[in-house]
N, C-alpha and C. Protein backbone atom coordinates (compact mmCIF):
# COMPACT_ATOMS: atom_id res chain seq x y z
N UNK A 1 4.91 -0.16 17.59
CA UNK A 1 4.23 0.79 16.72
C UNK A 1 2.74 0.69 16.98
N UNK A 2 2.33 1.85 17.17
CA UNK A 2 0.33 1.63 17.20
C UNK A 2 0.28 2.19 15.89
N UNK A 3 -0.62 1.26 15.65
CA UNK A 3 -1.54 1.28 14.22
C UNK A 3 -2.56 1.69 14.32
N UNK A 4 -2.97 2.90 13.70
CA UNK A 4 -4.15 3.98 13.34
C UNK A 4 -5.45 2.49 13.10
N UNK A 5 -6.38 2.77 12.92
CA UNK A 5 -7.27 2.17 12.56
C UNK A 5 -7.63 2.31 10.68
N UNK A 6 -7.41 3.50 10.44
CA UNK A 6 -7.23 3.90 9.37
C UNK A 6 -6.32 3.37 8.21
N UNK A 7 -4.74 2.38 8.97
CA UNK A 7 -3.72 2.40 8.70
C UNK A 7 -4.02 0.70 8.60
N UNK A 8 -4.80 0.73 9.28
CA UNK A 8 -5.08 -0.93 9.47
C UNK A 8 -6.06 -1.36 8.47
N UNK A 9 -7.35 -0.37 7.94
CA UNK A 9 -8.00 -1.21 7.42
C UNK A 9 -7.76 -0.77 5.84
N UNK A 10 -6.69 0.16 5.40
CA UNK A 10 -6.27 0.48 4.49
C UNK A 10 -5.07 -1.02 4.08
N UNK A 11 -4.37 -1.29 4.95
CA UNK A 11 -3.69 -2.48 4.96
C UNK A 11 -4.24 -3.75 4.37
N UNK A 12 -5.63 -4.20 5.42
CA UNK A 12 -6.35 -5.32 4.68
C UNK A 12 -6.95 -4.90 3.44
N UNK A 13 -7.06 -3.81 2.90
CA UNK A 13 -8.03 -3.75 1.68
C UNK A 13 -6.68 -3.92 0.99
N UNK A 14 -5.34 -3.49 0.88
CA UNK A 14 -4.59 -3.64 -0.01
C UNK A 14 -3.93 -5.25 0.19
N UNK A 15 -4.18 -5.86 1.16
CA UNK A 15 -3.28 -7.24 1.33
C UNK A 15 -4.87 -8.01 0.10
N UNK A 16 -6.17 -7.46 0.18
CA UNK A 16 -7.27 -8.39 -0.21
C UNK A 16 -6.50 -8.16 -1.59
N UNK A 17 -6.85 -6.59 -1.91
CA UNK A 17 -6.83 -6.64 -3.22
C UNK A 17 -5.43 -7.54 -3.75
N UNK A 18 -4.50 -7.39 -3.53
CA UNK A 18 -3.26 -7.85 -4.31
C UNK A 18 -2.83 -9.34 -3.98
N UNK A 19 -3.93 -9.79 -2.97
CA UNK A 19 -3.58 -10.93 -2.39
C UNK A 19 -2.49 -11.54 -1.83
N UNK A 20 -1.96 -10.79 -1.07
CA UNK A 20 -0.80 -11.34 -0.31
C UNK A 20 0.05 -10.36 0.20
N UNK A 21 0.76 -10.20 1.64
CA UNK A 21 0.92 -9.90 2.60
C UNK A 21 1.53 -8.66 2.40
N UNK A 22 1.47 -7.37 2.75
CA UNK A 22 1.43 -5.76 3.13
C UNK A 22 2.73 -5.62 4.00
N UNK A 23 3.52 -4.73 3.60
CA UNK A 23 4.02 -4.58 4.67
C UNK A 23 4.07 -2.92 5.25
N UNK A 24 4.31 -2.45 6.39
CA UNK A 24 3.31 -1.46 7.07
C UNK A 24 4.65 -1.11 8.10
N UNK A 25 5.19 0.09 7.78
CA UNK A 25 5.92 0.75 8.25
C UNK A 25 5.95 2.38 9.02
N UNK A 26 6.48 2.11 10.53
CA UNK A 26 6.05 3.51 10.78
C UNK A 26 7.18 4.78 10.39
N UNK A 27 6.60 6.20 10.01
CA UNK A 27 7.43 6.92 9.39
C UNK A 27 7.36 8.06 10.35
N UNK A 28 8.08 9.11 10.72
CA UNK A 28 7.98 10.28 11.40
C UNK A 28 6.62 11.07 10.85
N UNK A 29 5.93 11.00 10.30
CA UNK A 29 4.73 11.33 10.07
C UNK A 29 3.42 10.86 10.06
N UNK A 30 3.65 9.33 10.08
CA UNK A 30 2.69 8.16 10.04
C UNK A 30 2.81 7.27 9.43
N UNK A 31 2.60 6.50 8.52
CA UNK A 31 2.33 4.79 8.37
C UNK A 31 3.07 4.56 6.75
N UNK A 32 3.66 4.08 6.33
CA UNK A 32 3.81 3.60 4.78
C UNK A 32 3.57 2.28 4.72
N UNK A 33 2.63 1.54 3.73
CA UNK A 33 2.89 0.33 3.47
C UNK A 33 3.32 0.51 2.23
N UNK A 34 3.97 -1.04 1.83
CA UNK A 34 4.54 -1.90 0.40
C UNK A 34 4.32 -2.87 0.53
N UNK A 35 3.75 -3.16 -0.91
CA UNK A 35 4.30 -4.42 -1.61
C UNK A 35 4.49 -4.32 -3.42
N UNK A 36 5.05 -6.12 -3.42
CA UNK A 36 5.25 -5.84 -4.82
C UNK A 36 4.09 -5.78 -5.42
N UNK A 37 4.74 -4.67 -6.49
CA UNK A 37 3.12 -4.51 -7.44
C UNK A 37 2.85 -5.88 -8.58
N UNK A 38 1.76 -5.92 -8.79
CA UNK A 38 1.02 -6.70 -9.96
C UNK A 38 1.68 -6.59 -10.83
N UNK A 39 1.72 -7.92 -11.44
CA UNK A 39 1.62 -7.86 -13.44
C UNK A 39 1.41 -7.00 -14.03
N UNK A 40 1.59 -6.20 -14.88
CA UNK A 40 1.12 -5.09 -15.26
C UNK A 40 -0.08 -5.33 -16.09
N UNK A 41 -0.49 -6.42 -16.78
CA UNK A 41 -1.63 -6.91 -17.07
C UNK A 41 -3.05 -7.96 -16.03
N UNK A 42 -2.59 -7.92 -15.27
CA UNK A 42 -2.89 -8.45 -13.98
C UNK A 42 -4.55 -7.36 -13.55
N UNK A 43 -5.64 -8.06 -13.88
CA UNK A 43 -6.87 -7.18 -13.79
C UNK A 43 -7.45 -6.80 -12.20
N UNK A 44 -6.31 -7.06 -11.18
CA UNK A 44 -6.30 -6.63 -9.66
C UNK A 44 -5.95 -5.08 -9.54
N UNK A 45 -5.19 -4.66 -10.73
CA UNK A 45 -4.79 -3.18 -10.87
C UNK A 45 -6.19 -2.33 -10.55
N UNK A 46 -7.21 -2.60 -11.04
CA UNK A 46 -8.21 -2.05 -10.86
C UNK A 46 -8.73 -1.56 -8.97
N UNK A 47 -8.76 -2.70 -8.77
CA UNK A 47 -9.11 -2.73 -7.20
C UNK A 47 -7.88 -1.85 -6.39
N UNK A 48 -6.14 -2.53 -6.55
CA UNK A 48 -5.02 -2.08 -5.63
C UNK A 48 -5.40 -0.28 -6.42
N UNK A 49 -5.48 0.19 -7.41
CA UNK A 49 -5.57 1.84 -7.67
C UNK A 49 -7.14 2.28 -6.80
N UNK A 50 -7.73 1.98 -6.11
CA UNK A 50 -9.09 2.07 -5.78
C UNK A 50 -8.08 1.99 -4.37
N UNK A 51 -7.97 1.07 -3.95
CA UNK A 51 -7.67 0.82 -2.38
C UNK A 51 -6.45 2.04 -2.24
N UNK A 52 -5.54 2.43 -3.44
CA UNK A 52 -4.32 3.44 -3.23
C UNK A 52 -4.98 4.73 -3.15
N UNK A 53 -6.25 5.06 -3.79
CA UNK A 53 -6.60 6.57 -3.38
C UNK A 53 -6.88 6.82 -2.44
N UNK A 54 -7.07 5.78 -0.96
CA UNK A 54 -7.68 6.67 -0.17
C UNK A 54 -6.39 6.99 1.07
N UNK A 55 -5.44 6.38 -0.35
CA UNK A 55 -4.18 6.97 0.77
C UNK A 55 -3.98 8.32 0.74
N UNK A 56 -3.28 9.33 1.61
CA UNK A 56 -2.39 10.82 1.47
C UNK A 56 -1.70 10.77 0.32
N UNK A 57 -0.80 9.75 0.09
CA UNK A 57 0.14 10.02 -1.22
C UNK A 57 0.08 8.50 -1.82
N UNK A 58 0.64 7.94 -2.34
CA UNK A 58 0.63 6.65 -2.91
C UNK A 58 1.99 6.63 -4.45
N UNK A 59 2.64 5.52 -4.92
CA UNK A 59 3.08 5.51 -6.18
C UNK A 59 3.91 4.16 -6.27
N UNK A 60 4.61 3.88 -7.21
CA UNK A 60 5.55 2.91 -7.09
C UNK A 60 7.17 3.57 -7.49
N UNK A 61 7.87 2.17 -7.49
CA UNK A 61 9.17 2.04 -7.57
C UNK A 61 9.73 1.04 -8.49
N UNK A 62 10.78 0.90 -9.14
CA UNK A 62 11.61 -0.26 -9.58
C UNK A 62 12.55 -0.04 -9.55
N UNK A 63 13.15 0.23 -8.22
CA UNK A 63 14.46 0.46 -7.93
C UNK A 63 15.36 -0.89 -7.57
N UNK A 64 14.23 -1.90 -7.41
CA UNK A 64 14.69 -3.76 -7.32
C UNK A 64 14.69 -4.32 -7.94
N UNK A 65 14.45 -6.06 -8.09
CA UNK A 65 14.39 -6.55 -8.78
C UNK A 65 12.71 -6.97 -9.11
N UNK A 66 12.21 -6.33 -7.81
CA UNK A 66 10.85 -6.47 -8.12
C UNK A 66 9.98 -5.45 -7.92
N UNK A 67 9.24 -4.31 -8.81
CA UNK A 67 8.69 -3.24 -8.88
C UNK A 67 7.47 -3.58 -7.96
N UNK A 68 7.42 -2.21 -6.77
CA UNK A 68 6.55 -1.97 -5.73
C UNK A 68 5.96 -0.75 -5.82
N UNK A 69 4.91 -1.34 -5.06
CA UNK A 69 3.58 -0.19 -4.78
C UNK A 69 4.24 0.21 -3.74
N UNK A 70 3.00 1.58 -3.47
CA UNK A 70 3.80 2.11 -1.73
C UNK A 70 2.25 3.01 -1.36
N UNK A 71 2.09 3.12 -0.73
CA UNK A 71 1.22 3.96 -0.19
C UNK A 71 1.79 4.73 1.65
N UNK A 72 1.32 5.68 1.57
CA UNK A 72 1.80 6.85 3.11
C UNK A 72 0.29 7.59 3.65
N UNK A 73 0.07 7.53 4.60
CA UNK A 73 -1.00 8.41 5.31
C UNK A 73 -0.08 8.78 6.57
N UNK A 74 -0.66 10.09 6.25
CA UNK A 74 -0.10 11.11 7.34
C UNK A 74 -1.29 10.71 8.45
N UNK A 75 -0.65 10.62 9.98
CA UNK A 75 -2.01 10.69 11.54
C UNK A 75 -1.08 11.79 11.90
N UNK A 76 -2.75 12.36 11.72
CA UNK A 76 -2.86 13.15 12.53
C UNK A 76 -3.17 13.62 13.94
């Protein structure tokens, strides 16, 4: 998989903010990362919603046992 640059430094700002490791998947359109989301009281929410806007789309899930973030940028 080549990784956008875009895709990459969107990655480290979300591995900083949430502190711990991203994972970064390629999609027929371009890039999704996940991880699990924060505490819901957890005052990192601030930063990971800052680092999620400058994705194309972004949201979570709790379709597991452990509720995840997700973020997608379309390359163009």
């Amino acid at each position: 998989m080549s990784i956008s640059l875009r895709g990459a430094t969107l990655r480290i700002a979300l591995e900083t903010a949430l502190g711990e490791p991203v994972v970064m998947q390629s999609t027929t359109t371009g890039v999704r990362l996940s991880a699990p989301a924060p505490d819901p009281t957890d005052p990192a929410w601030g930063c990971v919603i800052e680092v999620l806007g400058q994705a194309d789309a972004w949201g979570s899930s709790d379709g597991t046992d452990t509720p995840q973030i997700w973020a997608h940028l379309v390359e163009r």
